[in-house]
C-alpha atoms as a PDB file:
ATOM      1  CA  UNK A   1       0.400 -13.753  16.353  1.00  0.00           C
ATOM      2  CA  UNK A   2       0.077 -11.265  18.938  1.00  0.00           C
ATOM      3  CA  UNK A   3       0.800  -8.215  16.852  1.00  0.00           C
ATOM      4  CA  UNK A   4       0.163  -8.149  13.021  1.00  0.00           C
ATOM      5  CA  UNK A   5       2.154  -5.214  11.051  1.00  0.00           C
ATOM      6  CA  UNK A   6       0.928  -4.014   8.189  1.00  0.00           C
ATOM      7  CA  UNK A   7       3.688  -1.773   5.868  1.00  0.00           C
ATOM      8  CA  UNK A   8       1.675   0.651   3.592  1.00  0.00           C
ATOM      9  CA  UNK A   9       3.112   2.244   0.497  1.00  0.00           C
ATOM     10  CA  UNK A  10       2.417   5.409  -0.846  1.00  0.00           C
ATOM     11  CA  UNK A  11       2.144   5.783  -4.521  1.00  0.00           C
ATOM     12  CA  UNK A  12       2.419   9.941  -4.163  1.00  0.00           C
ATOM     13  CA  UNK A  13       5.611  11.489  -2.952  1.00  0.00           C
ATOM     14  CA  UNK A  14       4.121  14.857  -2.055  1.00  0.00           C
ATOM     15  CA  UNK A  15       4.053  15.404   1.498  1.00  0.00           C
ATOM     16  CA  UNK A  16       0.711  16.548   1.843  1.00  0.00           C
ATOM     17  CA  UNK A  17      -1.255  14.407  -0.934  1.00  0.00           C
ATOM     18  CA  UNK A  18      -4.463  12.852   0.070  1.00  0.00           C
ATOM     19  CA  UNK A  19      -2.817   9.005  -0.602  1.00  0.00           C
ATOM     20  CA  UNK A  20      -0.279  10.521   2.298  1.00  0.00           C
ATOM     21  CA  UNK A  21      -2.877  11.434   4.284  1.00  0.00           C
ATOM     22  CA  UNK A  22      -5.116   8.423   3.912  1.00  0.00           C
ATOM     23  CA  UNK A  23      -2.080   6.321   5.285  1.00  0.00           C
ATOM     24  CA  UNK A  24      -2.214   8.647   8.136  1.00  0.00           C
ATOM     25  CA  UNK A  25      -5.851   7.549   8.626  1.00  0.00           C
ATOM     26  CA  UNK A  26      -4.800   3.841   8.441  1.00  0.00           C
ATOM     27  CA  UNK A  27      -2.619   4.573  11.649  1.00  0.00           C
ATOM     28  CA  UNK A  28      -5.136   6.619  13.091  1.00  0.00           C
ATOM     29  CA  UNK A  29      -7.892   4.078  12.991  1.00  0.00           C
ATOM     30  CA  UNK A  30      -6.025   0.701  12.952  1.00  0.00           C
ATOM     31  CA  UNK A  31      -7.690  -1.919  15.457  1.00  0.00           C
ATOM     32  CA  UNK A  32      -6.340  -2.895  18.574  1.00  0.00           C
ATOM     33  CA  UNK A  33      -3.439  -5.522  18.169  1.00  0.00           C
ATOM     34  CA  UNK A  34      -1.994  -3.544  14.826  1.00  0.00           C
ATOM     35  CA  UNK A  35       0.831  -1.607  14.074  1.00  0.00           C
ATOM     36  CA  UNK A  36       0.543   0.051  10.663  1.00  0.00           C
ATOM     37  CA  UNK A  37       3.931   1.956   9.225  1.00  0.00           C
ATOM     38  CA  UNK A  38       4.321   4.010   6.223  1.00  0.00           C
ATOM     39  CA  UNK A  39       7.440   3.424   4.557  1.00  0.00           C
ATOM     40  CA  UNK A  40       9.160   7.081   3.680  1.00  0.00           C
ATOM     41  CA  UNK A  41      11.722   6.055   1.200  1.00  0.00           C
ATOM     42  CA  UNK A  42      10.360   4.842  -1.792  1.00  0.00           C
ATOM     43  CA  UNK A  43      11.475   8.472  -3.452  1.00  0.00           C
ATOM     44  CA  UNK A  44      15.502   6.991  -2.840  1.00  0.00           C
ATOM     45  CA  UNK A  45      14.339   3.998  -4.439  1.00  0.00           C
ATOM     46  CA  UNK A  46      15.970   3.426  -7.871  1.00  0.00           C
ATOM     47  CA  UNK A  47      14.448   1.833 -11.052  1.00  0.00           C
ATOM     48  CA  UNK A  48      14.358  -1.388 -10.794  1.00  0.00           C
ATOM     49  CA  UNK A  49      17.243  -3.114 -13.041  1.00  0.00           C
ATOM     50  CA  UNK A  50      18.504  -6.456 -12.425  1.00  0.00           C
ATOM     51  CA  UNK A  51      22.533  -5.416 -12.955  1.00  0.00           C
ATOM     52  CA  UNK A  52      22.297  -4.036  -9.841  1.00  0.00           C
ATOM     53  CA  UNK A  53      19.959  -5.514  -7.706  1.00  0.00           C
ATOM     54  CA  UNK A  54      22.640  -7.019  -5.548  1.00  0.00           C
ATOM     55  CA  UNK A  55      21.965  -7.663  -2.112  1.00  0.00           C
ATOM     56  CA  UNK A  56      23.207  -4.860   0.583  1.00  0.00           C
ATOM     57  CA  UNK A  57      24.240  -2.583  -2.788  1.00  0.00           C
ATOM     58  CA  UNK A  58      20.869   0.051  -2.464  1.00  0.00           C
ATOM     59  CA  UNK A  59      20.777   0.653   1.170  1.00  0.00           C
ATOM     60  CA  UNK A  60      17.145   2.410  -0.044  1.00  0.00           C
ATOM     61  CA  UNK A  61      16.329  -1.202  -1.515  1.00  0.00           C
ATOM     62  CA  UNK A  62      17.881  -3.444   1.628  1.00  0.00           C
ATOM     63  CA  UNK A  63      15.181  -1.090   3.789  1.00  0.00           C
ATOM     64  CA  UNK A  64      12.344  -1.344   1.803  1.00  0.00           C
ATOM     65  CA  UNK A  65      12.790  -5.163   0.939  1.00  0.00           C
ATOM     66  CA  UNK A  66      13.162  -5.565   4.954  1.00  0.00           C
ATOM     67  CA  UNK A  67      10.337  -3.778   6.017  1.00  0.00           C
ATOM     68  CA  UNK A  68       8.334  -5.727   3.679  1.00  0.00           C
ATOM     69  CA  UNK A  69       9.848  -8.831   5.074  1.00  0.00           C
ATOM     70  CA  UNK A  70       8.840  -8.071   8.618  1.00  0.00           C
ATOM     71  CA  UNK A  71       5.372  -6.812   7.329  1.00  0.00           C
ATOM     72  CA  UNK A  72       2.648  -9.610   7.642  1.00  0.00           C
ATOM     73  CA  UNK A  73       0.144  -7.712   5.089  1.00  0.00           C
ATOM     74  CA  UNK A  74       0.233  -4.683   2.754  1.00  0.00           C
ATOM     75  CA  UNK A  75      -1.857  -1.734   2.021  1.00  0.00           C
ATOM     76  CA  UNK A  76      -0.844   0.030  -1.348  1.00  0.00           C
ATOM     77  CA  UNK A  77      -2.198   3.650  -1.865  1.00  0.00           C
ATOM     78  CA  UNK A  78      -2.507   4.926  -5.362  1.00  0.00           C
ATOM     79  CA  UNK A  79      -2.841   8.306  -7.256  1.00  0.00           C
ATOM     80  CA  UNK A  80      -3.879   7.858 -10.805  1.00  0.00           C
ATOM     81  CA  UNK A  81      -1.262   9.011 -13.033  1.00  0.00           C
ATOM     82  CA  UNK A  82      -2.091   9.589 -16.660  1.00  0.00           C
ATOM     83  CA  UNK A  83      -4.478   6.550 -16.505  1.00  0.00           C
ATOM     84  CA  UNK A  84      -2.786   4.436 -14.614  1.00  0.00           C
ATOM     85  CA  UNK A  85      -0.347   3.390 -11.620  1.00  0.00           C
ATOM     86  CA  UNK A  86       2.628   5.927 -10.534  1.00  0.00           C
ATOM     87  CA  UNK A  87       5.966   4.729 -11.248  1.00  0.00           C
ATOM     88  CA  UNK A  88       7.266   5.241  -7.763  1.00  0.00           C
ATOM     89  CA  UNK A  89       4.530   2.586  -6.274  1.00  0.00           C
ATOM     90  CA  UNK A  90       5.254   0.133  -9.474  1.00  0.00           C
ATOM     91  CA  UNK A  91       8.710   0.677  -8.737  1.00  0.00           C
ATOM     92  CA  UNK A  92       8.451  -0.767  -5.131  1.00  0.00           C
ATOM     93  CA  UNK A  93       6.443  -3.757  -6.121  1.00  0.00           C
ATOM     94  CA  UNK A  94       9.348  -4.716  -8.461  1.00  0.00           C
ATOM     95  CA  UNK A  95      11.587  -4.681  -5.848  1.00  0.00           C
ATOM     96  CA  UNK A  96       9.943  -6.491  -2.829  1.00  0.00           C
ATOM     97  CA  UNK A  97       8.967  -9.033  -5.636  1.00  0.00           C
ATOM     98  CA  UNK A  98      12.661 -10.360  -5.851  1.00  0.00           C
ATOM     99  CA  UNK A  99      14.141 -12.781  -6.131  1.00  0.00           C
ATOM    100  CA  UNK A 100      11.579 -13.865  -7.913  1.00  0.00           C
ATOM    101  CA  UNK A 101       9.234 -16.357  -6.274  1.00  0.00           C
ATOM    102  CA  UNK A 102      10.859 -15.813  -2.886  1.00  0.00           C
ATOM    103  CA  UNK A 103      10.113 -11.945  -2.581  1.00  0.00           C
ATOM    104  CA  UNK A 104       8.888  -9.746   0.600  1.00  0.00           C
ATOM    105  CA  UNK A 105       5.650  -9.584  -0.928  1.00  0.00           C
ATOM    106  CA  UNK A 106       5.178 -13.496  -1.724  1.00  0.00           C
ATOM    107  CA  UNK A 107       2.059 -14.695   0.190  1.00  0.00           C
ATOM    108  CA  UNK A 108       1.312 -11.872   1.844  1.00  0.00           C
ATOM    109  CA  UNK A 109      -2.150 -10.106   2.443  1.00  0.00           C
ATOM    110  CA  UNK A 110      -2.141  -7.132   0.185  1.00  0.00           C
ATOM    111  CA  UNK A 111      -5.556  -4.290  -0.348  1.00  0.00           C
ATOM    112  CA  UNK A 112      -5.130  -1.362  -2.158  1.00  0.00           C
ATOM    113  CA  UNK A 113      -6.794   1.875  -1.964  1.00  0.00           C
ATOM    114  CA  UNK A 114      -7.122   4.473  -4.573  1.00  0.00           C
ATOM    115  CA  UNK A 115      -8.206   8.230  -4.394  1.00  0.00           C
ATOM    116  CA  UNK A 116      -8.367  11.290  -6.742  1.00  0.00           C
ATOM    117  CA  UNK A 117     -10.120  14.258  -7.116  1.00  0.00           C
ATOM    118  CA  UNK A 118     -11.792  12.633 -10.406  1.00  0.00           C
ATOM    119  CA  UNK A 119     -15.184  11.134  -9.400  1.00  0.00           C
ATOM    120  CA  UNK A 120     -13.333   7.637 -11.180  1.00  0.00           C
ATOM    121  CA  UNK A 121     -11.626   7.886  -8.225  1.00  0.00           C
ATOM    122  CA  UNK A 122      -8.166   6.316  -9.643  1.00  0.00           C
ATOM    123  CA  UNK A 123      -9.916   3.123 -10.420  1.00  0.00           C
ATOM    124  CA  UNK A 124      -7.798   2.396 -13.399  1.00  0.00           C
ATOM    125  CA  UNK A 125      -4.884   2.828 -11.012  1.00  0.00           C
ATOM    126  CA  UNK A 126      -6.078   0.670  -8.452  1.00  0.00           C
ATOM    127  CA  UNK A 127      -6.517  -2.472 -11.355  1.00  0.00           C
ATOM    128  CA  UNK A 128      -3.426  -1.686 -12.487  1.00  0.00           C
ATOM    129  CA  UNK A 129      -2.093  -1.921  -8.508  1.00  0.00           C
ATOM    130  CA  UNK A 130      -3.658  -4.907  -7.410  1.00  0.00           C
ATOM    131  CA  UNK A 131      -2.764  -6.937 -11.165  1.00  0.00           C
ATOM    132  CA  UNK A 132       0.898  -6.067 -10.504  1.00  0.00           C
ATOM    133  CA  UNK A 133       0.785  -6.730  -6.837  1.00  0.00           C
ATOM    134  CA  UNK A 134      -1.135 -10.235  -7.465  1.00  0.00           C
ATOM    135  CA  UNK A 135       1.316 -10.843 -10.305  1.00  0.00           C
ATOM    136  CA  UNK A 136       4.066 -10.211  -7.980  1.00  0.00           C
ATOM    137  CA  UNK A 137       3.263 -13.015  -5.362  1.00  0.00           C
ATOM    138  CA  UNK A 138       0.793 -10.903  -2.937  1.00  0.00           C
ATOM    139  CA  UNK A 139      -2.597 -12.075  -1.766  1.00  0.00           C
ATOM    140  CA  UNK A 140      -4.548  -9.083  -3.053  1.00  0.00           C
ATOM    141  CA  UNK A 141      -7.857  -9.366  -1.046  1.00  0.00           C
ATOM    142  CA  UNK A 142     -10.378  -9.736  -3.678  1.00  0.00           C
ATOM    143  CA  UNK A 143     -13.675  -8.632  -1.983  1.00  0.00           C
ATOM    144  CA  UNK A 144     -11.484  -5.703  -0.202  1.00  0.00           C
ATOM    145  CA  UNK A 145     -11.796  -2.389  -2.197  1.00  0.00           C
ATOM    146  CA  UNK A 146     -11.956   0.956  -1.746  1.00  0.00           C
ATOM    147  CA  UNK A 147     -11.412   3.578  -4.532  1.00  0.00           C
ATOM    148  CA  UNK A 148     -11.989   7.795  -3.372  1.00  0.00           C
ATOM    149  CA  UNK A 149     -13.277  10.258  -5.843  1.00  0.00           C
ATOM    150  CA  UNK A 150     -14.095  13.498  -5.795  1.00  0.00           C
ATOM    151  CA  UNK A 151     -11.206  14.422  -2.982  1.00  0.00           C
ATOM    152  CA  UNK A 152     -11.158  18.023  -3.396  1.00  0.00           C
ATOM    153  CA  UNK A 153     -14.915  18.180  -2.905  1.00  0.00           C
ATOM    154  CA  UNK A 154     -15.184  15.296  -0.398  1.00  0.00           C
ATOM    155  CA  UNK A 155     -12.375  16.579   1.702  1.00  0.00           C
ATOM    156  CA  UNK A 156     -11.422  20.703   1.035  1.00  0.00           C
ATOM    157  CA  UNK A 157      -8.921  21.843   3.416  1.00  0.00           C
ATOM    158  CA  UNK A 158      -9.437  18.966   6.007  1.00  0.00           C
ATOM    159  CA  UNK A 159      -7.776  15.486   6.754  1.00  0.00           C
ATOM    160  CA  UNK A 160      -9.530  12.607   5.634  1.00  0.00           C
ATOM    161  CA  UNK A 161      -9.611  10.768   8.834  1.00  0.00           C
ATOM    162  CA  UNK A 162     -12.167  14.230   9.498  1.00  0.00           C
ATOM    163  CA  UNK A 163     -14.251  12.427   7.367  1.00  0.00           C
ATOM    164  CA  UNK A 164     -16.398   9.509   9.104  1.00  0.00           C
ATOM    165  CA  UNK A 165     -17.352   7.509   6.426  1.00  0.00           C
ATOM    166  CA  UNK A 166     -13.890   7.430   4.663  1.00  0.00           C
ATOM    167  CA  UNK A 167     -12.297   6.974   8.312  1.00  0.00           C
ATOM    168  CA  UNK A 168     -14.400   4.163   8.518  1.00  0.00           C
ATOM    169  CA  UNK A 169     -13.880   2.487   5.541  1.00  0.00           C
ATOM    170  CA  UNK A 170     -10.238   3.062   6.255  1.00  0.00           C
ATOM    171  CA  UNK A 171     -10.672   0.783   9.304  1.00  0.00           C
ATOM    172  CA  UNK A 172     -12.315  -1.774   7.696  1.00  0.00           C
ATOM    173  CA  UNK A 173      -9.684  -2.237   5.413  1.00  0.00           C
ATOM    174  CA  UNK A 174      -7.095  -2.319   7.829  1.00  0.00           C
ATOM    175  CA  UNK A 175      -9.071  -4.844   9.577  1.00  0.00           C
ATOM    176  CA  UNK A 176      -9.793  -7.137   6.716  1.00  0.00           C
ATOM    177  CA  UNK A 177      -6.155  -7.183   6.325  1.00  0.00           C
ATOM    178  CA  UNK A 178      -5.107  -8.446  10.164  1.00  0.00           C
ATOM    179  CA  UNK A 179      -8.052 -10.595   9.527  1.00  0.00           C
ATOM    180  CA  UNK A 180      -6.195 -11.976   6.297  1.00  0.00           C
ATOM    181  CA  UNK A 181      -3.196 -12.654   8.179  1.00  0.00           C
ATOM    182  CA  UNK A 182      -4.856 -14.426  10.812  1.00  0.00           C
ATOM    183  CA  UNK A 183      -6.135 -16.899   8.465  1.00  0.00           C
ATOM    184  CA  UNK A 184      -2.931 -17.726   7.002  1.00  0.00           C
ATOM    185  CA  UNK A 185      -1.608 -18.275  10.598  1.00  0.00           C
ATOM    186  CA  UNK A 186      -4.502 -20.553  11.418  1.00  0.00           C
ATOM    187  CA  UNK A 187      -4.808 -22.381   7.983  1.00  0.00           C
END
Protein backbone atom coordinates (compact mmCIF):
# COMPACT_ATOMS: atom_id res chain seq x y z
CA UNK A 1 0.00 0.00 0.00
CA UNK A 2 1.82 2.92 -1.06
CA UNK A 3 -0.56 5.54 0.23
CA UNK A 4 -2.96 4.85 3.20
CA UNK A 5 -6.09 7.43 3.44
CA UNK A 6 -7.53 8.02 6.39
CA UNK A 7 -11.34 9.87 6.19
CA UNK A 8 -11.96 11.74 9.53
CA UNK A 9 -15.39 12.77 10.72
CA UNK A 10 -16.29 15.59 12.59
CA UNK A 11 -18.86 15.25 15.23
CA UNK A 12 -19.28 19.41 15.43
CA UNK A 13 -20.69 21.27 12.51
CA UNK A 14 -19.44 24.69 13.55
CA UNK A 15 -16.84 25.90 11.38
CA UNK A 16 -14.50 26.97 13.82
CA UNK A 17 -14.98 24.27 16.76
CA UNK A 18 -11.92 22.82 18.26
CA UNK A 19 -13.06 18.98 16.88
CA UNK A 20 -12.79 21.11 13.34
CA UNK A 21 -9.71 22.29 14.13
CA UNK A 22 -8.13 19.19 15.58
CA UNK A 23 -8.89 17.49 12.10
CA UNK A 24 -6.98 20.31 10.71
CA UNK A 25 -4.07 19.20 12.94
CA UNK A 26 -4.46 15.57 11.71
CA UNK A 27 -3.64 16.97 8.11
CA UNK A 28 -1.14 19.16 9.36
CA UNK A 29 0.92 16.55 11.09
CA UNK A 30 0.05 13.30 9.21
CA UNK A 31 3.32 11.15 8.43
CA UNK A 32 4.83 10.83 5.25
CA UNK A 33 2.91 8.28 2.94
CA UNK A 34 -0.75 9.64 4.34
CA UNK A 35 -3.41 11.50 3.02
CA UNK A 36 -5.93 12.46 5.70
CA UNK A 37 -9.47 14.18 4.40
CA UNK A 38 -12.19 15.63 6.37
CA UNK A 39 -15.42 14.85 5.04
CA UNK A 40 -17.65 18.34 4.88
CA UNK A 41 -21.06 16.95 4.42
CA UNK A 42 -22.21 15.14 7.19
CA UNK A 43 -24.61 18.42 8.00
CA UNK A 44 -26.66 17.23 4.37
CA UNK A 45 -26.71 13.95 5.82
CA UNK A 46 -30.25 12.79 6.74
CA UNK A 47 -31.40 10.57 9.69
CA UNK A 48 -30.76 7.45 9.10
CA UNK A 49 -34.13 5.44 8.14
CA UNK A 50 -34.12 2.32 6.29
CA UNK A 51 -37.32 3.38 3.79
CA UNK A 52 -35.03 5.32 2.16
CA UNK A 53 -31.72 4.20 2.29
CA UNK A 54 -31.74 3.23 -1.34
CA UNK A 55 -28.68 3.23 -3.17
CA UNK A 56 -27.86 6.53 -5.41
CA UNK A 57 -31.30 8.16 -3.64
CA UNK A 58 -29.13 10.69 -0.94
CA UNK A 59 -26.46 11.97 -3.13
CA UNK A 60 -25.15 13.33 0.63
CA UNK A 61 -25.26 9.48 1.64
CA UNK A 62 -23.71 7.93 -1.90
CA UNK A 63 -20.60 10.56 -0.93
CA UNK A 64 -20.15 9.83 2.44
CA UNK A 65 -20.62 5.93 2.08
CA UNK A 66 -17.87 6.32 -0.87
CA UNK A 67 -15.42 8.17 0.83
CA UNK A 68 -15.57 5.74 3.54
CA UNK A 69 -15.18 3.02 1.03
CA UNK A 70 -11.99 4.40 -0.40
CA UNK A 71 -10.78 5.27 3.21
CA UNK A 72 -8.41 2.48 4.61
CA UNK A 73 -8.85 3.77 8.42
CA UNK A 74 -10.99 6.30 10.34
CA UNK A 75 -10.49 8.98 12.82
CA UNK A 76 -13.85 10.10 14.52
CA UNK A 77 -13.76 13.51 16.42
CA UNK A 78 -16.29 14.08 19.12
CA UNK A 79 -17.86 17.02 21.11
CA UNK A 80 -19.73 15.87 24.12
CA UNK A 81 -23.25 16.67 23.79
CA UNK A 82 -25.44 16.52 26.85
CA UNK A 83 -23.38 13.48 28.06
CA UNK A 84 -22.86 11.83 25.25
CA UNK A 85 -22.15 11.46 21.33
CA UNK A 86 -23.63 14.26 18.80
CA UNK A 87 -26.24 13.07 16.59
CA UNK A 88 -24.60 14.28 13.44
CA UNK A 89 -21.36 11.86 14.10
CA UNK A 90 -23.91 8.87 15.26
CA UNK A 91 -25.73 9.67 12.29
CA UNK A 92 -22.73 8.93 9.92
CA UNK A 93 -21.77 5.74 11.60
CA UNK A 94 -25.31 4.45 10.81
CA UNK A 95 -24.88 5.07 7.45
CA UNK A 96 -21.35 3.81 6.44
CA UNK A 97 -22.46 0.74 8.60
CA UNK A 98 -24.92 -0.47 5.78
CA UNK A 99 -25.83 -2.84 4.49
CA UNK A 100 -25.31 -4.34 7.39
CA UNK A 101 -22.24 -6.55 7.69
CA UNK A 102 -20.89 -5.31 4.37
CA UNK A 103 -20.63 -1.49 5.32
CA UNK A 104 -17.73 1.23 4.51
CA UNK A 105 -16.72 0.98 7.93
CA UNK A 106 -16.53 -3.02 8.20
CA UNK A 107 -12.90 -3.95 9.10
CA UNK A 108 -11.52 -0.89 9.02
CA UNK A 109 -8.99 0.83 11.48
CA UNK A 110 -11.01 3.32 13.40
CA UNK A 111 -9.47 5.89 16.72
CA UNK A 112 -11.43 8.43 18.03
CA UNK A 113 -10.57 11.58 19.64
CA UNK A 114 -12.58 13.62 21.98
CA UNK A 115 -12.17 17.30 23.24
CA UNK A 116 -14.16 19.85 25.35
CA UNK A 117 -13.62 22.63 27.36
CA UNK A 118 -14.74 20.35 30.49
CA UNK A 119 -11.56 18.95 32.14
CA UNK A 120 -13.69 15.24 31.38
CA UNK A 121 -12.68 16.11 28.22
CA UNK A 122 -15.84 14.42 26.32
CA UNK A 123 -14.87 11.08 27.64
CA UNK A 124 -18.39 9.88 27.89
CA UNK A 125 -18.62 10.86 24.23
CA UNK A 126 -15.68 9.19 23.13
CA UNK A 127 -17.15 5.54 24.86
CA UNK A 128 -20.14 6.20 23.41
CA UNK A 129 -18.07 6.78 19.80
CA UNK A 130 -15.86 4.00 19.79
CA UNK A 131 -18.98 1.33 21.25
CA UNK A 132 -21.03 2.44 18.23
CA UNK A 133 -18.18 2.48 15.83
CA UNK A 134 -16.95 -1.14 17.13
CA UNK A 135 -20.60 -2.19 17.05
CA UNK A 136 -20.79 -1.03 13.59
CA UNK A 137 -17.99 -3.31 12.06
CA UNK A 138 -14.81 -0.87 12.66
CA UNK A 139 -11.55 -1.92 14.24
CA UNK A 140 -11.56 0.70 16.99
CA UNK A 141 -7.85 0.69 18.11
CA UNK A 142 -8.06 -0.26 21.64
CA UNK A 143 -4.75 1.02 23.17
CA UNK A 144 -5.25 4.32 20.83
CA UNK A 145 -6.90 7.18 22.87
CA UNK A 146 -6.86 10.54 23.21
CA UNK A 147 -9.59 12.60 25.01
CA UNK A 148 -8.85 16.94 25.33
CA UNK A 149 -10.11 18.83 28.27
CA UNK A 150 -9.91 21.99 29.35
CA UNK A 151 -9.87 23.54 25.51
CA UNK A 152 -10.64 26.99 26.30
CA UNK A 153 -7.79 27.11 28.80
CA UNK A 154 -5.42 24.75 26.94
CA UNK A 155 -5.90 26.51 23.68
CA UNK A 156 -7.52 30.46 24.03
CA UNK A 157 -7.56 32.12 20.80
CA UNK A 158 -4.97 29.77 19.06
CA UNK A 159 -5.11 26.56 16.80
CA UNK A 160 -4.42 23.46 18.40
CA UNK A 161 -1.79 22.26 16.10
CA UNK A 162 -0.01 25.69 18.10
CA UNK A 163 0.02 23.45 20.76
CA UNK A 164 3.07 20.84 20.79
CA UNK A 165 1.97 18.33 22.93
CA UNK A 166 -1.62 18.04 21.48
CA UNK A 167 0.06 18.35 17.86
CA UNK A 168 1.95 15.55 18.86
CA UNK A 169 -0.39 13.36 20.15
CA UNK A 170 -2.36 14.19 17.06
CA UNK A 171 0.45 12.52 15.05
CA UNK A 172 0.66 9.65 16.93
CA UNK A 173 -2.72 8.85 16.38
CA UNK A 174 -2.65 9.32 12.87
CA UNK A 175 0.25 7.11 12.82
CA UNK A 176 -1.10 4.29 14.86
CA UNK A 177 -3.81 4.30 12.40
CA UNK A 178 -1.53 3.83 8.93
CA UNK A 179 0.22 1.49 11.21
CA UNK A 180 -3.23 -0.41 11.71
CA UNK A 181 -3.76 -0.61 8.15
CA UNK A 182 -0.50 -1.91 7.41
CA UNK A 183 -1.09 -4.82 9.51
CA UNK A 184 -4.20 -5.80 7.94
CA UNK A 185 -2.37 -5.60 4.54
CA UNK A 186 0.44 -7.79 5.81
CA UNK A 187 -1.67 -10.25 7.99
Amino acid sequence: MSQTNVLVLVGSLRAASVNRQLAETAIAVAPDGAEVIVFDGLGDVPFYNEDIDVAGSIPAVEALREAAGRADALLLLTPEYNGTIPAVLKNAIDWISRPYGTGAVKDKPVAVISASPSGNGAQWAHEDTRKAVRIAGGKVLEDVTLAIGGTIDKFGDRHPRENAEVAQQVADVVASLVDATKQLVDA
